[in-house]
Protein backbone atom coordinates (compact mmCIF):
# COMPACT_ATOMS: atom_id res chain seq x y z
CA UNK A 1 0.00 0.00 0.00
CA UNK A 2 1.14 3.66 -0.99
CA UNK A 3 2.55 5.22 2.43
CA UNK A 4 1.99 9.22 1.90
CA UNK A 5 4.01 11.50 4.24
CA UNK A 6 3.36 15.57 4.18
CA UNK A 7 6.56 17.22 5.25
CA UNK A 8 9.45 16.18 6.60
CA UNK A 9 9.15 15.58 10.45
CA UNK A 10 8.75 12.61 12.12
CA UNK A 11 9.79 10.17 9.52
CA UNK A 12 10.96 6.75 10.69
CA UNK A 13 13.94 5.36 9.36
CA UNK A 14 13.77 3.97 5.33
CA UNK A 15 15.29 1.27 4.07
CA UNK A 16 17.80 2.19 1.40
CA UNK A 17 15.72 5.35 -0.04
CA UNK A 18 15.68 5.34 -3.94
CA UNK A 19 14.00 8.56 -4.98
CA UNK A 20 12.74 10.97 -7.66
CA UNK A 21 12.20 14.39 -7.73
CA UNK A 22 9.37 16.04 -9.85
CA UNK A 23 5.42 17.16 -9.80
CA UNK A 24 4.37 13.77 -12.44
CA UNK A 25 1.69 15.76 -13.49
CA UNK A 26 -0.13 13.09 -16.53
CA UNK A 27 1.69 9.99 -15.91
CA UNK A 28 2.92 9.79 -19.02
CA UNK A 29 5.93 7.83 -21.04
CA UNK A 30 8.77 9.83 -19.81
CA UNK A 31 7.36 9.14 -16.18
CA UNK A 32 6.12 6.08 -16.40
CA UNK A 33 10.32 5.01 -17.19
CA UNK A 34 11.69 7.06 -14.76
CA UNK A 35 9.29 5.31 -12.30
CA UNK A 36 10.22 1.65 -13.24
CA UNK A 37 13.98 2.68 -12.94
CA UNK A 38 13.53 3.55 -9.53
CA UNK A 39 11.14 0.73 -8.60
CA UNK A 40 13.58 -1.62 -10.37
CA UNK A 41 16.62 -0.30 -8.38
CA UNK A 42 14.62 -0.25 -4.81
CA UNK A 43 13.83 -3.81 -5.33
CA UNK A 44 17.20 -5.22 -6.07
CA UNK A 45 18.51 -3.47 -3.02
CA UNK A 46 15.25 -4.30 -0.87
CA UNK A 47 14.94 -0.63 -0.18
CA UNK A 48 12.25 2.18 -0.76
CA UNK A 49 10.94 3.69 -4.16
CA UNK A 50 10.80 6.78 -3.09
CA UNK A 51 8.76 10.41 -4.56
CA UNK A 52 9.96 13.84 -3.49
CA UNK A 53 6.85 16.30 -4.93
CA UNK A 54 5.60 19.58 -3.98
CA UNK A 55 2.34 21.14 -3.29
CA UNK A 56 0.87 23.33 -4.35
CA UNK A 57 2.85 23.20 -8.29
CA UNK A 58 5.75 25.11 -8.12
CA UNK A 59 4.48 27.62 -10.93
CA UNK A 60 1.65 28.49 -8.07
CA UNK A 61 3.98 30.10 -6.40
CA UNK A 62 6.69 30.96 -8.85
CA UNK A 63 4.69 32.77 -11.95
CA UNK A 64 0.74 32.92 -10.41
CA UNK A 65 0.06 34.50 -13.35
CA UNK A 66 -0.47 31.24 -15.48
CA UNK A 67 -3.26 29.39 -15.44
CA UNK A 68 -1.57 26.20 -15.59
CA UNK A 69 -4.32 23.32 -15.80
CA UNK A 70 -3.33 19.56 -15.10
CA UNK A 71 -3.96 16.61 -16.28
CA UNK A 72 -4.42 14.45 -13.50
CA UNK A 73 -6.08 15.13 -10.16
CA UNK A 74 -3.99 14.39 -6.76
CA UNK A 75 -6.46 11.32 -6.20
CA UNK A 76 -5.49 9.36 -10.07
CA UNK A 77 -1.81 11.01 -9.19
CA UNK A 78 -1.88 9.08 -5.78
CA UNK A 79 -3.38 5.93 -7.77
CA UNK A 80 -0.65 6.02 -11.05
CA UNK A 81 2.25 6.10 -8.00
CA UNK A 82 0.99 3.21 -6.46
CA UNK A 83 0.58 1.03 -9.34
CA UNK A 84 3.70 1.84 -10.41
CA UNK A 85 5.27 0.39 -7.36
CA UNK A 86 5.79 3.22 -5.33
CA UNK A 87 6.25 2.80 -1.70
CA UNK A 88 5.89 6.36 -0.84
CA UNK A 89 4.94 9.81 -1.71
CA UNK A 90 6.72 12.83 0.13
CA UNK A 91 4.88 15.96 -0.51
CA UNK A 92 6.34 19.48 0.53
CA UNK A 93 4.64 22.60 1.12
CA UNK A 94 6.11 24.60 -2.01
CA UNK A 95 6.35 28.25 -0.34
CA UNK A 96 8.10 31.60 -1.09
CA UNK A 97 10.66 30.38 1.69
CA UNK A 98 10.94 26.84 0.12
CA UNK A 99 11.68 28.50 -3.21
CA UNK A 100 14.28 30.57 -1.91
CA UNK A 101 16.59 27.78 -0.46
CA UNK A 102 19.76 27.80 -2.08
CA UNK A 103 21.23 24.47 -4.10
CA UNK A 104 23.32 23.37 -1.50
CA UNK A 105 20.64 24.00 1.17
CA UNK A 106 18.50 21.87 -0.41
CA UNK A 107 20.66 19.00 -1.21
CA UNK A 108 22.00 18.86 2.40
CA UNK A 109 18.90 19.18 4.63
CA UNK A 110 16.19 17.96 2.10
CA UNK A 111 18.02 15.07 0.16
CA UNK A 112 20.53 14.15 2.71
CA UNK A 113 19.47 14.97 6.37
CA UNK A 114 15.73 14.42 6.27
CA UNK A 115 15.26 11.84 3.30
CA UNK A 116 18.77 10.25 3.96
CA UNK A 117 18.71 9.10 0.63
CA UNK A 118 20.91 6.30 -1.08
CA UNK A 119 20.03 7.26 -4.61
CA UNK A 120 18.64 9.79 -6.96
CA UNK A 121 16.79 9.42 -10.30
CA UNK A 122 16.11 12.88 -12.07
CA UNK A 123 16.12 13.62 -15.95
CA UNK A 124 19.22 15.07 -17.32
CA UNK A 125 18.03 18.59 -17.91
CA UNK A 126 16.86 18.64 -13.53
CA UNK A 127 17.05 22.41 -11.64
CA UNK A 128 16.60 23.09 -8.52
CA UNK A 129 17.22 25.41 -6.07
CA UNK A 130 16.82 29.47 -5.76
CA UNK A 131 15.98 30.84 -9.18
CA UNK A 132 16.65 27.25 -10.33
CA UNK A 133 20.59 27.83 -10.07
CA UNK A 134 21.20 23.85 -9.42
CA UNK A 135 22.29 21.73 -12.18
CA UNK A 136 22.55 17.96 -12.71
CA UNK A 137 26.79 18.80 -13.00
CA UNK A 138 25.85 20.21 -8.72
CA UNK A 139 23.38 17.73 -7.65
CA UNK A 140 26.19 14.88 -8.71
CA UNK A 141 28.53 17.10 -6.59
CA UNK A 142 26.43 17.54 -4.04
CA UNK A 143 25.62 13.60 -3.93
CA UNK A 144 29.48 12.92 -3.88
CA UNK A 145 29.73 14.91 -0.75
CA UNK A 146 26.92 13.64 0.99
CA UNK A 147 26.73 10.34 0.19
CA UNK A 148 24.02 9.53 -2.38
CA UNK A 149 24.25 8.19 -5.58
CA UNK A 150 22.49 10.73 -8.62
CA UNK A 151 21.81 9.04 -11.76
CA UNK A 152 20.88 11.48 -14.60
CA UNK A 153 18.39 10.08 -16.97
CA UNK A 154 17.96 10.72 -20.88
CA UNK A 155 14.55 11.98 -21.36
CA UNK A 156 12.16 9.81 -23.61
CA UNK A 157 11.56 11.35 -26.91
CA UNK A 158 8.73 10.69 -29.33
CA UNK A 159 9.05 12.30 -32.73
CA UNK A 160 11.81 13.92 -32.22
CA UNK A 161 10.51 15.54 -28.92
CA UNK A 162 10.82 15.46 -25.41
CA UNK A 163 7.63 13.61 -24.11
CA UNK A 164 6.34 16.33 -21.58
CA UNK A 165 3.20 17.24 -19.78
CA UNK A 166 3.38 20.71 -21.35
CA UNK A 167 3.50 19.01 -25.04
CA UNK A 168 0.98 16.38 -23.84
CA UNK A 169 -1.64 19.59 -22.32
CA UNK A 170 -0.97 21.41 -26.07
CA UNK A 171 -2.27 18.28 -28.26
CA UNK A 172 -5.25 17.89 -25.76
CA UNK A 173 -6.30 21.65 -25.92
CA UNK A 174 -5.75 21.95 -29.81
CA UNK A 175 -8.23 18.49 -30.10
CA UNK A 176 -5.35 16.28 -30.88
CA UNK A 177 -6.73 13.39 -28.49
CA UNK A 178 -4.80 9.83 -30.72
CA UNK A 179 -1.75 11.58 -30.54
CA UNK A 180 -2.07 12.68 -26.66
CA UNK A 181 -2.73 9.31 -25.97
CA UNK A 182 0.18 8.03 -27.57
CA UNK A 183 2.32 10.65 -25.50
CA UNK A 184 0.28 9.24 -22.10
CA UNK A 185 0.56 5.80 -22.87
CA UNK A 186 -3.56 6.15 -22.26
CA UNK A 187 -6.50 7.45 -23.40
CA UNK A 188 -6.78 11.02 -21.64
CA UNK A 189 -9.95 11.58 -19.26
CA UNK A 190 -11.78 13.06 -16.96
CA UNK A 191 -13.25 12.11 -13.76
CA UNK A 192 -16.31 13.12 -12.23
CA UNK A 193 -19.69 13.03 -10.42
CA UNK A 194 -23.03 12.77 -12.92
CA UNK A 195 -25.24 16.16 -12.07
CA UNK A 196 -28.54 16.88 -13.25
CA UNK A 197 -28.39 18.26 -16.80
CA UNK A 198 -31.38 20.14 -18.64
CA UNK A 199 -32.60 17.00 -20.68
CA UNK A 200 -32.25 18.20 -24.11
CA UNK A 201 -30.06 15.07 -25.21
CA UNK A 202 -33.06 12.79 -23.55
CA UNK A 203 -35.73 15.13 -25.60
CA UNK A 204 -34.30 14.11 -28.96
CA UNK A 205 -33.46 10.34 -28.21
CA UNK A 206 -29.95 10.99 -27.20
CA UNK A 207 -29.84 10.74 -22.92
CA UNK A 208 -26.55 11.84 -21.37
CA UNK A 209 -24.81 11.69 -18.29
CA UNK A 210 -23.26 15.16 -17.41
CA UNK A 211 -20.34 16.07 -15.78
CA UNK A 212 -19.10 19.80 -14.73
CA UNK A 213 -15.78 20.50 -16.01
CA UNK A 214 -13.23 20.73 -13.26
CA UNK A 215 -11.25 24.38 -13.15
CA UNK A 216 -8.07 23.29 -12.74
CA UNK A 217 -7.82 20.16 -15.58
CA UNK A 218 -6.91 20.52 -18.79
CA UNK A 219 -9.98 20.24 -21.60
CA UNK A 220 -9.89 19.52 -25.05
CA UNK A 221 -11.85 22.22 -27.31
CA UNK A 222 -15.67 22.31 -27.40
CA UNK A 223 -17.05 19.64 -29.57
CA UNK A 224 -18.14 15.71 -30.63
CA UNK A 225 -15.79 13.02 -29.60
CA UNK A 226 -15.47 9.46 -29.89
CA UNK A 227 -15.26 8.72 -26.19
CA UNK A 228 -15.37 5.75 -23.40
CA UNK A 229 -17.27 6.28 -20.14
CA UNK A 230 -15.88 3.82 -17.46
CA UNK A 231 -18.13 3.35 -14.47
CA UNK A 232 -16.31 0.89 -12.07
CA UNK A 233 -14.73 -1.97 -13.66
CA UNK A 234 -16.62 -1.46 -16.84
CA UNK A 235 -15.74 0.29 -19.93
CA UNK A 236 -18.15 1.44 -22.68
CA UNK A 237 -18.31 2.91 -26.18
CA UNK A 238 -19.43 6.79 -26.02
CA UNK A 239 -20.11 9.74 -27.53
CA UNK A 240 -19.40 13.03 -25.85
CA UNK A 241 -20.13 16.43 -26.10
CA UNK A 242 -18.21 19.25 -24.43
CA UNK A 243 -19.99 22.74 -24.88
CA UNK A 244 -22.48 25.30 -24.14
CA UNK A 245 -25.46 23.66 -26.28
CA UNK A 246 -25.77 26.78 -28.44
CA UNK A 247 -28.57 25.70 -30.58
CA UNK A 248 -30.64 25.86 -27.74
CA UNK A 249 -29.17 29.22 -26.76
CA UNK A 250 -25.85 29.13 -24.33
CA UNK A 251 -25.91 27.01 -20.70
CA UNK A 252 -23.28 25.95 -18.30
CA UNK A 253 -19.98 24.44 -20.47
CA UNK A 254 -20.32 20.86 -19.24
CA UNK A 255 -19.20 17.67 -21.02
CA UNK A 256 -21.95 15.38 -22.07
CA UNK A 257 -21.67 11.55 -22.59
CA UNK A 258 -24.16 8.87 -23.66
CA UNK A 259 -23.58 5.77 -23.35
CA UNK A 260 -23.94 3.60 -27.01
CA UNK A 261 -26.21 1.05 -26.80
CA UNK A 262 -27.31 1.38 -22.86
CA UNK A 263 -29.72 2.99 -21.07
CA UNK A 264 -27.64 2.87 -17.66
CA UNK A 265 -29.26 5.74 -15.03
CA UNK A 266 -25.69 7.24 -14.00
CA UNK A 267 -26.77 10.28 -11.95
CA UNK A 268 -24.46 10.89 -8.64
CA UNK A 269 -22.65 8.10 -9.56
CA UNK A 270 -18.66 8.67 -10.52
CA UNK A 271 -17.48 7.96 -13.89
CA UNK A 272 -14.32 8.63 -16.38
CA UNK A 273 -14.82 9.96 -20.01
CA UNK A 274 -12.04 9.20 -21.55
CA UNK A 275 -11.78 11.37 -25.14
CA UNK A 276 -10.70 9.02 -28.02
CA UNK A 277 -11.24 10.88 -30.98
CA UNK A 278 -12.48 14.21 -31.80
CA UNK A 279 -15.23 13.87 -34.63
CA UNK A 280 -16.37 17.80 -34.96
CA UNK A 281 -16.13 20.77 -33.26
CA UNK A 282 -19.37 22.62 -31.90
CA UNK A 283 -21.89 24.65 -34.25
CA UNK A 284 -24.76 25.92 -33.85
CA UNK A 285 -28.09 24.75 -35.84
CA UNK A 286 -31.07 25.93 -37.15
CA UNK A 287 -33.25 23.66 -35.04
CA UNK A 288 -33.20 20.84 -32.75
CA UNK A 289 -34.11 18.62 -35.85
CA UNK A 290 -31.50 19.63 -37.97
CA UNK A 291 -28.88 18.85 -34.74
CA UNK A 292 -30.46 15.16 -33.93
CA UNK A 293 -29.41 14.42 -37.86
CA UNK A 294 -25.78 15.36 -36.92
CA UNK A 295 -25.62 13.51 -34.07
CA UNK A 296 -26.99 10.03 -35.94
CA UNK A 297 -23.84 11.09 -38.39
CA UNK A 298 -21.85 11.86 -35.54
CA UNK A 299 -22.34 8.12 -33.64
CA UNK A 300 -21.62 6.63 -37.14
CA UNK A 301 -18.46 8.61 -37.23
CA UNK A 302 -17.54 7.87 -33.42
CA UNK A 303 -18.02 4.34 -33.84
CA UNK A 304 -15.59 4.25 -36.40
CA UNK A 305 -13.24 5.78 -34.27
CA UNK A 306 -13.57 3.76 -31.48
CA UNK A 307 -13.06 0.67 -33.39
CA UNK A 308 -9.83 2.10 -35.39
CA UNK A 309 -8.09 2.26 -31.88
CA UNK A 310 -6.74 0.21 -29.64
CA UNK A 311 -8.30 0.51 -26.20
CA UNK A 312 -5.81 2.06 -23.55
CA UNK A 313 -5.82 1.84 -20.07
């Protein structure tokens, strides 16, 4: 089971720490092999696999001027560590004081007096410290003095590119859902509870299960998608709808998912849409009968999709 620690007092003793440092927002390749490394090396020396993140995001603090929207919520964060094998997750309060701790500082009383660690694992390009001033050249320096191994790690690359959240958040928000999933390693969704909706999609035949769109997660652009919904251990062909439902004159931007081929009642319960495909982007129609012909083109379209990829989990 995932052990999760918040700060750094009070922690008992760990068997050969093998850590990483970084905020894992997405789960994607690049983490997902950085992970197994450190897994893999915590194993053969029966020690700990070990995560050193920060909360809130660094660029919180840092540049609170962005509006820098995630793809993962802390809860499937918490759940990707532990099925990657992670024994535990350190989380630090990321303040102005935090930020302002020099290189050295933090590699003596973070990574060597209260984490005591054995090794490191952090990607080649890794800064830390005041204004970012630490390099990978000082945190190997910094290990030789105080006793921990640092292994710098090549970043995976895809394309050409490094495999990033920030390139992975870009393909989602321009629509580009197969090739964010190829990036993740997984279909990209969201998770939420089913609210009441107005019952225009039930009107023309079409029933949904609506979900308001969290403020902090990244969302692909207003439109039709191929989609899955999974509602506890099952998965099921979808097509979704994220929008304002401007035929009918604008309402709360929600996403809206029915379920092909079942008539499951889904309100309060959770659920995942995950986006597979986009098939159009939103438009506005004459009438409601001119919409409920797009949307029978729309499910011919989506089913297409859905059977032209591979499911992802």
């Amino acid at each position: 089971m995932l052990k999760v620690t918040r700060g750094l007092s009070g922690e008992c003793p760990r068997a050969y720490p093998v850590a990483t440092i970084g905020n894992f927002d997405g789960h994607h390749l690049g983490h997902r092999a950085l992970l197994q490394t450190v897994v893999e090396t915590a194993r053969k020396a029966q020690g700990t696999a070990l995560v050193l993140t920060f909360e809130p995001h660094p660029v919180k603090i840092l540049a609170p001027h962005v509006d820098l929207r995630f793809l993962t919520s802390p809860e499937e964060k918490l759940a990707h560590f532990e099925a990657a094998g992670i024994d535990e997750v350190v989380f630090l309060d990321f303040t102005p004081a935090f930020a302002a701790m020099s290189p050295d500082q933090f590699a003596e009383d973070i990574l060597h007096r209260s984490l005591t660690l054995s090794e490191l694992f952090v990607g080649n390009h890794f800064a830390f410290g005041k204004g970012r001033a630490g390099r990978i050249d000082d945190l190997v320096r910094f290990g030789e003095q105080y006793g921990f191994l640092v292994h710098p790690m090549t970043p995976v690359t895809m394309d050409g590119d490094v495999v990033s959240s920030s390139r992975i958040r870009r393909l989602i928000q321009a629509g580009t859902m197969e090739r964010a999933a190829t990036l993740l390693g997984r279909v990209y969704g969201i998770r939420g509870t089913v609210v009441q909706g107005v019952q225009q999609g039930q009107a023309m035949g079409w029933p949904t299960a609506n979900l308001r769109i969290p403020a902090d997660r990244v969302v692909p652009p207003d439109g039709v998608y191929a989609a899955r919904t999974i509602h506890g251990s099952q998965s099921y062909d979808s097509i979704a709808y994220i929008g304002t439902r401007p035929t009918f004159g604008a309402g709360e931007r929600l996403i809206e998912v029915n379920l092909l081929d079942q008539t499951s009642d889904l309100y309060g319960q959770d659920i995942t849409v995950q986006f597979v495909a986009q098939v159009r982007g939103d438009h506005t129609f004459a009438s409601a009968d001119d919409l409920s012909k797009q949307i029978v083109r729309d499910v011919e379209q989506a089913r297409i999709s859905l059977q032209s990829i591979p499911e992802r989990v």
